[in-house]
PDB file of N, CA and C in Angstrom:
ATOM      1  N   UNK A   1      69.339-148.517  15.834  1.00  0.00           N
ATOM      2  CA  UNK A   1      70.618-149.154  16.101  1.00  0.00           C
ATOM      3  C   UNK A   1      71.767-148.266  15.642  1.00  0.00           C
ATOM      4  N   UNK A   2      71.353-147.771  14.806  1.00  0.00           N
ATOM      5  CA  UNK A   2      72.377-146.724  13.941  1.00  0.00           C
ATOM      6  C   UNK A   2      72.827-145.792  15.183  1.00  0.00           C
ATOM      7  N   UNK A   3      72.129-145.165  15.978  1.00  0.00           N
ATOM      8  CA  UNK A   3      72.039-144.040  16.643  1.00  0.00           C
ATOM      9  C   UNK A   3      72.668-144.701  18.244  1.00  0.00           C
ATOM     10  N   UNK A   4      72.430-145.516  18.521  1.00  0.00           N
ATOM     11  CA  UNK A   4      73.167-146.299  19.597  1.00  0.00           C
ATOM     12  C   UNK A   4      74.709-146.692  18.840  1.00  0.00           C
ATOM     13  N   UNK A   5      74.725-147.274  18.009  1.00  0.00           N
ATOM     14  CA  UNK A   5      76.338-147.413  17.637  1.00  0.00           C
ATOM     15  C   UNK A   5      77.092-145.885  17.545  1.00  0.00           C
ATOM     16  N   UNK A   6      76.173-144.626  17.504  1.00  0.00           N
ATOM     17  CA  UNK A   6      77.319-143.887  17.225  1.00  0.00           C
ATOM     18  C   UNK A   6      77.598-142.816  18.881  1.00  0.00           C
ATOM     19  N   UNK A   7      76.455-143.359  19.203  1.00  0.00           N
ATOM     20  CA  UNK A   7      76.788-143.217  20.833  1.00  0.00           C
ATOM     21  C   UNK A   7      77.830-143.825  21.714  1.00  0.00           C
ATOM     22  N   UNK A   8      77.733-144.963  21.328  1.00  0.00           N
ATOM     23  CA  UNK A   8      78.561-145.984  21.581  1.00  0.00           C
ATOM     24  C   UNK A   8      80.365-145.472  21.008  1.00  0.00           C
ATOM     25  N   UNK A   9      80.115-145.064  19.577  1.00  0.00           N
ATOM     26  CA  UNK A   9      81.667-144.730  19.239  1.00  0.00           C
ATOM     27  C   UNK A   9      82.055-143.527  19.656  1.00  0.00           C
ATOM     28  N   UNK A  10      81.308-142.779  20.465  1.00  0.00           N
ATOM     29  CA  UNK A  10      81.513-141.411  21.243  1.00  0.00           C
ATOM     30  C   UNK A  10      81.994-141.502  22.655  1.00  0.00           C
ATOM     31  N   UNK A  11      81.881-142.962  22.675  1.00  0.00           N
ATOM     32  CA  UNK A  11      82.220-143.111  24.311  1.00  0.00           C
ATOM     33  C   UNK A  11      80.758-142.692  25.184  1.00  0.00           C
ATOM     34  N   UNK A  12      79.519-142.597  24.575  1.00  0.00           N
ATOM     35  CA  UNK A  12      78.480-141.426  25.717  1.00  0.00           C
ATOM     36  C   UNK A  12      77.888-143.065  26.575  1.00  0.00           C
ATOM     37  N   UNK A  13      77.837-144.542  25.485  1.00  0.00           N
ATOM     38  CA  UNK A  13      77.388-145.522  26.465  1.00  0.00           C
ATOM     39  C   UNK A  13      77.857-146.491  26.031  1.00  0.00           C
ATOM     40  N   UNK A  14      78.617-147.606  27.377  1.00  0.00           N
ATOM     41  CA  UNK A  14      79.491-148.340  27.127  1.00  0.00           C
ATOM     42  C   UNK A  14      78.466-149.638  26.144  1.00  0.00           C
ATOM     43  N   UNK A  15      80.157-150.237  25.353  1.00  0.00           N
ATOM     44  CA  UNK A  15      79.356-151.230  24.574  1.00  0.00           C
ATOM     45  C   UNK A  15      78.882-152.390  25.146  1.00  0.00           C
ATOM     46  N   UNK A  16      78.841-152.671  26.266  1.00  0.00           N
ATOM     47  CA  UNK A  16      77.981-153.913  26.770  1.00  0.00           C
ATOM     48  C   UNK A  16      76.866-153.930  27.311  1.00  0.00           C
ATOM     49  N   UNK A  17      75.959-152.801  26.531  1.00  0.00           N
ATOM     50  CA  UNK A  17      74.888-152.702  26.507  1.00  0.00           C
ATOM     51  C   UNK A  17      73.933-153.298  25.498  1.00  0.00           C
ATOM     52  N   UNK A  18      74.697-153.490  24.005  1.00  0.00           N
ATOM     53  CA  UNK A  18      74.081-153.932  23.000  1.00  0.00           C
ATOM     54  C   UNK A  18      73.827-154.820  23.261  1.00  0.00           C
ATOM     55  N   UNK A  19      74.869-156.343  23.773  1.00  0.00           N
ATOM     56  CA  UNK A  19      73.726-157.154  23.757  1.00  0.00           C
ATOM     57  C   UNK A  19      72.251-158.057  25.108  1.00  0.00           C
ATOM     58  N   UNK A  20      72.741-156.978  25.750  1.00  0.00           N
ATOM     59  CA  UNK A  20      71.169-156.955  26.822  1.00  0.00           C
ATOM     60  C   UNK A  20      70.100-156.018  25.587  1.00  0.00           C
ATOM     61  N   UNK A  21      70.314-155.283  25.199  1.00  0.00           N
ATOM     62  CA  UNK A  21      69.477-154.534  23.917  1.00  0.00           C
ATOM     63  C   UNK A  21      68.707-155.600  22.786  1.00  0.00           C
ATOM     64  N   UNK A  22      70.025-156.665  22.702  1.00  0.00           N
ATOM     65  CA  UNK A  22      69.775-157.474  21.352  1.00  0.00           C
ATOM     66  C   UNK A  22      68.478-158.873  21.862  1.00  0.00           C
ATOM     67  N   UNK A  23      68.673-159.336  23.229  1.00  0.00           N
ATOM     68  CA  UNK A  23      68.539-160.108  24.061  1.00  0.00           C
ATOM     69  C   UNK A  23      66.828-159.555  24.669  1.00  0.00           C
ATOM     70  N   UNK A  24      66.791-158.418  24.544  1.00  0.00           N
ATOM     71  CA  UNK A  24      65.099-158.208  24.987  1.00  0.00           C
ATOM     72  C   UNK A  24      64.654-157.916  23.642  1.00  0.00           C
ATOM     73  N   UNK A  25      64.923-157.968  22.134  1.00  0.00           N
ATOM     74  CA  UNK A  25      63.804-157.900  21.374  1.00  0.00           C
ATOM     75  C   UNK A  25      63.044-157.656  21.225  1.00  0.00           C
ATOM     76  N   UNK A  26      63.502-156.136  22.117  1.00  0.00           N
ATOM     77  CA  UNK A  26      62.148-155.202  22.482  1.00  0.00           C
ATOM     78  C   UNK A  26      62.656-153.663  22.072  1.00  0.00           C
ATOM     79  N   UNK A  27      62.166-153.034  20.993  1.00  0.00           N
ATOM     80  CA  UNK A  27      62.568-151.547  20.932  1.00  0.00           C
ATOM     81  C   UNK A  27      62.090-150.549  21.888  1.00  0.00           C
ATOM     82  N   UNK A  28      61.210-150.467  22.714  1.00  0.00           N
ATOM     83  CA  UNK A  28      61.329-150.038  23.684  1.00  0.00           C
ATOM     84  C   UNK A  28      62.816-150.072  24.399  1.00  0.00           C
ATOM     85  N   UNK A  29      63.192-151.127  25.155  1.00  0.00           N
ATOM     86  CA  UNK A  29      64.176-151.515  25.711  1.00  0.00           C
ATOM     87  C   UNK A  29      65.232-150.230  24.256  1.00  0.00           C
ATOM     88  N   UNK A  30      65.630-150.336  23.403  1.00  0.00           N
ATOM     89  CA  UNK A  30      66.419-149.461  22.366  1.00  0.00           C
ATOM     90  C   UNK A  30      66.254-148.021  22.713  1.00  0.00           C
ATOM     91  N   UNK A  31      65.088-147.492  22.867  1.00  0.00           N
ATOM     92  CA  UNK A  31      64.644-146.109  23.021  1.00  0.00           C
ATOM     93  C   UNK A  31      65.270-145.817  24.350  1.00  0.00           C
ATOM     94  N   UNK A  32      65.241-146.373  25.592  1.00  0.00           N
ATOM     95  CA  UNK A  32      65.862-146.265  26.653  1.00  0.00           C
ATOM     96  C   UNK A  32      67.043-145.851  26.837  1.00  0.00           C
ATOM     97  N   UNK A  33      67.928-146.063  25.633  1.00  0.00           N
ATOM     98  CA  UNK A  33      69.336-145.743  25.709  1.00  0.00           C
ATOM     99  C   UNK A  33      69.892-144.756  24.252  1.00  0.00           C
ATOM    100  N   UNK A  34      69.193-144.792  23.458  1.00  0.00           N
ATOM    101  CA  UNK A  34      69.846-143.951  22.142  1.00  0.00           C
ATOM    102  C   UNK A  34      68.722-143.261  21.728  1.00  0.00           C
ATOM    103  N   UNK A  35      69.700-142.356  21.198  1.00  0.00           N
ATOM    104  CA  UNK A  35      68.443-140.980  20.679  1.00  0.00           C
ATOM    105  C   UNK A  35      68.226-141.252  19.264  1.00  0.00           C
ATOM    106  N   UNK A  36      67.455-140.925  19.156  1.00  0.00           N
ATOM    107  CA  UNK A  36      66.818-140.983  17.766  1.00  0.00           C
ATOM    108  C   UNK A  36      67.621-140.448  16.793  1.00  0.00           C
ATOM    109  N   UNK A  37      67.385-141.256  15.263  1.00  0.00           N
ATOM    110  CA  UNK A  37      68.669-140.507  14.647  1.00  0.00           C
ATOM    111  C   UNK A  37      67.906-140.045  13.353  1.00  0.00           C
ATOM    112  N   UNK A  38      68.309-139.113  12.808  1.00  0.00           N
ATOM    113  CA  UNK A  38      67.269-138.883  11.235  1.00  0.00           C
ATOM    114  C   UNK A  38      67.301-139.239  10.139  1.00  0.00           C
ATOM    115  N   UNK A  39      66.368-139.973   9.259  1.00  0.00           N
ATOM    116  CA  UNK A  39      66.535-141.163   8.500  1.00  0.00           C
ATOM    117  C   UNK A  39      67.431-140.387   6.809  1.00  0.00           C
ATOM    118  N   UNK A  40      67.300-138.745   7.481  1.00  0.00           N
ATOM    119  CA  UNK A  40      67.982-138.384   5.894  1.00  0.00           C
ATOM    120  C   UNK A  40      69.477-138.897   6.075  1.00  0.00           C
ATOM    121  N   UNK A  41      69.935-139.252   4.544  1.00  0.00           N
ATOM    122  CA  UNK A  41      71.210-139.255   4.440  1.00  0.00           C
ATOM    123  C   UNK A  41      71.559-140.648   4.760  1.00  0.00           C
ATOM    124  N   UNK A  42      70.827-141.590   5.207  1.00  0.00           N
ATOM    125  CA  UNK A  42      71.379-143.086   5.458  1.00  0.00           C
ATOM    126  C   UNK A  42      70.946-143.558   3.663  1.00  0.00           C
ATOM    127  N   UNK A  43      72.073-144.223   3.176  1.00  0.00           N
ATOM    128  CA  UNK A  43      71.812-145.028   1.943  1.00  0.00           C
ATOM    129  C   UNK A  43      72.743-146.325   1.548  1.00  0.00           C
ATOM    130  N   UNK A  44      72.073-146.959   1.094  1.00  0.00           N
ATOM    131  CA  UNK A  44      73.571-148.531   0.706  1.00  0.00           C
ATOM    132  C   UNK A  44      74.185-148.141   0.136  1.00  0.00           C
ATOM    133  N   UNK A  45      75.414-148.200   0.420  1.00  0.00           N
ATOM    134  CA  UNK A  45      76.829-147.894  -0.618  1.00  0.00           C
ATOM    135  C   UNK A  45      77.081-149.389  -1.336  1.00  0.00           C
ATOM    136  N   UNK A  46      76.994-150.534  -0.442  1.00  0.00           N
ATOM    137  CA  UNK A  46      77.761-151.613  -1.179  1.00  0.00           C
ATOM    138  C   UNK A  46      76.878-152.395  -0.209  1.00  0.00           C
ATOM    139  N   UNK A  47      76.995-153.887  -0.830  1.00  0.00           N
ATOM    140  CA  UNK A  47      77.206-155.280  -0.095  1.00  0.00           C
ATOM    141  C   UNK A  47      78.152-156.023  -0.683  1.00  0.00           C
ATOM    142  N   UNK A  48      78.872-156.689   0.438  1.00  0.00           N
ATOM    143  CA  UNK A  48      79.918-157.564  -0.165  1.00  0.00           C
ATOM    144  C   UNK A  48      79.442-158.797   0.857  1.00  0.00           C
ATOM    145  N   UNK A  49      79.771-159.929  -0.082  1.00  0.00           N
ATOM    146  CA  UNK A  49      79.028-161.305   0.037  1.00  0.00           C
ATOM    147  C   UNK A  49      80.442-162.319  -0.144  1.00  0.00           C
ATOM    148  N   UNK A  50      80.662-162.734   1.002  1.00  0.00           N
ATOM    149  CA  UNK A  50      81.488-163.731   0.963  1.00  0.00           C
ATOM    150  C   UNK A  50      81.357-164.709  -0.300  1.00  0.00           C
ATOM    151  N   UNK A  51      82.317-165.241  -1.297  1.00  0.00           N
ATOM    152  CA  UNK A  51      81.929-166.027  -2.326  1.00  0.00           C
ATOM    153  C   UNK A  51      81.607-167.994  -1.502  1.00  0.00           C
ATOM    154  N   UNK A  52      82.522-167.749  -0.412  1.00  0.00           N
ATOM    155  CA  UNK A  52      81.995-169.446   0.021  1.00  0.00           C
ATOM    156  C   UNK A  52      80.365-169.278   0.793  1.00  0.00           C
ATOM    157  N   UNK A  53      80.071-168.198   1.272  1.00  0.00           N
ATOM    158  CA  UNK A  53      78.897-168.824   1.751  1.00  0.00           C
ATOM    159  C   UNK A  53      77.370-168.689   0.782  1.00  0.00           C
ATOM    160  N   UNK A  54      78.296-168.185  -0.409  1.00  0.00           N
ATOM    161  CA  UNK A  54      77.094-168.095  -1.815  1.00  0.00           C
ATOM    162  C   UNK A  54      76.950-169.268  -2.800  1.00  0.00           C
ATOM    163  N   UNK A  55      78.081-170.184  -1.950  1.00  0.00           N
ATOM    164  CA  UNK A  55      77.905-171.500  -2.633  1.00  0.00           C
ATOM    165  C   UNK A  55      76.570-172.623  -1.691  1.00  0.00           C
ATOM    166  N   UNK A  56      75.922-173.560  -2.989  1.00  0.00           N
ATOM    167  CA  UNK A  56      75.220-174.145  -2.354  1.00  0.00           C
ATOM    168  C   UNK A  56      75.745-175.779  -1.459  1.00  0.00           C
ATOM    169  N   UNK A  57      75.428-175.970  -0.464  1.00  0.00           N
ATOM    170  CA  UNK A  57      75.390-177.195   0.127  1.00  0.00           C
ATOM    171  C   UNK A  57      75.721-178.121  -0.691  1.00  0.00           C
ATOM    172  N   UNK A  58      76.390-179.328  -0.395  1.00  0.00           N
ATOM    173  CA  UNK A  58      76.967-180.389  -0.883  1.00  0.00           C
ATOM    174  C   UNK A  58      75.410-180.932  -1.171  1.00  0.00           C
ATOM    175  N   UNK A  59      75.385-181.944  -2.113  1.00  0.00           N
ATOM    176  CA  UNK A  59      74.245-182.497  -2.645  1.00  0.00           C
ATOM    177  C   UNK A  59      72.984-181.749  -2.501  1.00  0.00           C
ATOM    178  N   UNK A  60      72.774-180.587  -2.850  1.00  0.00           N
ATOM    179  CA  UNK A  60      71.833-179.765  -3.206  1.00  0.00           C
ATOM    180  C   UNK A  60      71.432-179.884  -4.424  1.00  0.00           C
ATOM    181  N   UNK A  61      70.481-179.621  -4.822  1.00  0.00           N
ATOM    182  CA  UNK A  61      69.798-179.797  -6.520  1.00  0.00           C
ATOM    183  C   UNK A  61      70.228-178.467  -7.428  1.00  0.00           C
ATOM    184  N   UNK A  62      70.564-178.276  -8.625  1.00  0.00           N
ATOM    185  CA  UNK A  62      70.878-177.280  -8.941  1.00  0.00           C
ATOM    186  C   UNK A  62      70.274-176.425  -9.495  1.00  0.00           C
ATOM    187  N   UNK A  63      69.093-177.029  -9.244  1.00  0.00           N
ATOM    188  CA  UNK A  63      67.444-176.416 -10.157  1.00  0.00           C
ATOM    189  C   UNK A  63      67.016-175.681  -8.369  1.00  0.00           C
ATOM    190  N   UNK A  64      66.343-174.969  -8.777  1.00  0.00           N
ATOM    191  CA  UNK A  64      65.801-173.734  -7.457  1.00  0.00           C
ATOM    192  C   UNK A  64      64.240-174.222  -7.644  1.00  0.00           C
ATOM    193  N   UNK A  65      63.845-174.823  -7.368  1.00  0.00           N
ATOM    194  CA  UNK A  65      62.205-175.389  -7.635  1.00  0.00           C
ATOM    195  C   UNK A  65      61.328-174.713  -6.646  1.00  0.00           C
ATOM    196  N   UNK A  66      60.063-173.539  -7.268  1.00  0.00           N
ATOM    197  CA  UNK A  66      59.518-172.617  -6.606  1.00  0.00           C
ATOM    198  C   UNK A  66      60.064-171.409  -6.466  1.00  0.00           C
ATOM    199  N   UNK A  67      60.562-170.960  -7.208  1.00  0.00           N
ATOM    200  CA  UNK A  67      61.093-169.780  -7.213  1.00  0.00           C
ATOM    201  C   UNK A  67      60.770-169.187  -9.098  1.00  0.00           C
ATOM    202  N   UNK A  68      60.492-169.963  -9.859  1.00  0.00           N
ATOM    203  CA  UNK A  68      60.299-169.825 -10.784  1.00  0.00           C
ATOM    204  C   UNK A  68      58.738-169.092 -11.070  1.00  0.00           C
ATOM    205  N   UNK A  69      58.721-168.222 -12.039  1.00  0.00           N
ATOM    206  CA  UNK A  69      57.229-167.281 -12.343  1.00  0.00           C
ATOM    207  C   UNK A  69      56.849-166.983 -13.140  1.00  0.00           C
ATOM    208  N   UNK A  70      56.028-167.382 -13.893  1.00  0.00           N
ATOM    209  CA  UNK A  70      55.331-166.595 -15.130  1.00  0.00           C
ATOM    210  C   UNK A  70      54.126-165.864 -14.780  1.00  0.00           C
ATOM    211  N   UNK A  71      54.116-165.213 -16.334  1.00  0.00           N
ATOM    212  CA  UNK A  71      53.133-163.844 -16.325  1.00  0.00           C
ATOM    213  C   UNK A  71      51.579-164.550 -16.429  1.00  0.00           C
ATOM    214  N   UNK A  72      51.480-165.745 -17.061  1.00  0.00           N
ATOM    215  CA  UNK A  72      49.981-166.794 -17.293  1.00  0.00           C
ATOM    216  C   UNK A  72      49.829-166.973 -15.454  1.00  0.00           C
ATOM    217  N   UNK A  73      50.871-167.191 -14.439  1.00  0.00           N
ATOM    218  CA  UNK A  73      49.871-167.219 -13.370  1.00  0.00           C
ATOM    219  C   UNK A  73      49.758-166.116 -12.705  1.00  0.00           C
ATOM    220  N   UNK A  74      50.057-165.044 -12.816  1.00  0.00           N
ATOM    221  CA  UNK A  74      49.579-163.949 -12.265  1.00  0.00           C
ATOM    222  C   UNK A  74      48.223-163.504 -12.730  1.00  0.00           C
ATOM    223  N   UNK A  75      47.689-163.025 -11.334  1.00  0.00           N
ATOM    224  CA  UNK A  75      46.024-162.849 -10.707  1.00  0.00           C
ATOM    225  C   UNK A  75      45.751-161.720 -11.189  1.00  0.00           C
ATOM    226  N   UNK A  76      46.976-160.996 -11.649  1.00  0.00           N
ATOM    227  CA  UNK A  76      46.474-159.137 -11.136  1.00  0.00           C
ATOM    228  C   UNK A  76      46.578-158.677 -12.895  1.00  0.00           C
ATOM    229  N   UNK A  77      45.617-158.234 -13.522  1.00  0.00           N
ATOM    230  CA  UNK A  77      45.586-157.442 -15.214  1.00  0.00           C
ATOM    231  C   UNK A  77      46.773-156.459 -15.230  1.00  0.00           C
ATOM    232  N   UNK A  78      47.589-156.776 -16.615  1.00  0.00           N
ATOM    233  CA  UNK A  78      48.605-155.294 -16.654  1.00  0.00           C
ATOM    234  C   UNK A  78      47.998-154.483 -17.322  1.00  0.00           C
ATOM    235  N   UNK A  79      48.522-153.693 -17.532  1.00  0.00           N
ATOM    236  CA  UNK A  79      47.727-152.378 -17.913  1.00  0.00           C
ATOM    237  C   UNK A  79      48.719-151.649 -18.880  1.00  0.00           C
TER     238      UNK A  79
END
């Protein structure tokens, strides 16, 4: 996708291709139109997280039940 958006900001293929691209959920269908791009040098700089949609739902519980873990149920020996 990386490599189609920067095709795309080159002008080489118009943008109303992405979403017939997004719409077959098929990477094949992707390869058809953008060249391959090389995975050196891509890294996260940041995420930024809206603060309202990190809030929970109106009458939600404030306990996270199942998400919780101890080391007594783990299967696997540490070492």
């Amino acid at each position: 996708m990386g490599a189609l958006l920067l095709q795309i900001g080159k002008e080489a293929i118009p943008p109303d291709i992405v979403p017939k691209i997004l719409a077959t959920r098929d990477r094949r269908e992707l390869a058809k139109y953008a060249l391959s791009a090389p995975p050196h040098g891509l890294c996260l700089v940041a995420v930024n997280y809206n603060e309202e949609h990190l809030r929970l739902p109106a009458g939600c519980p404030m306990a996270s039940f199942g998400r919780r873990h101890s080391i007594s149920k783990c299967k696997l020996p540490f070492y």
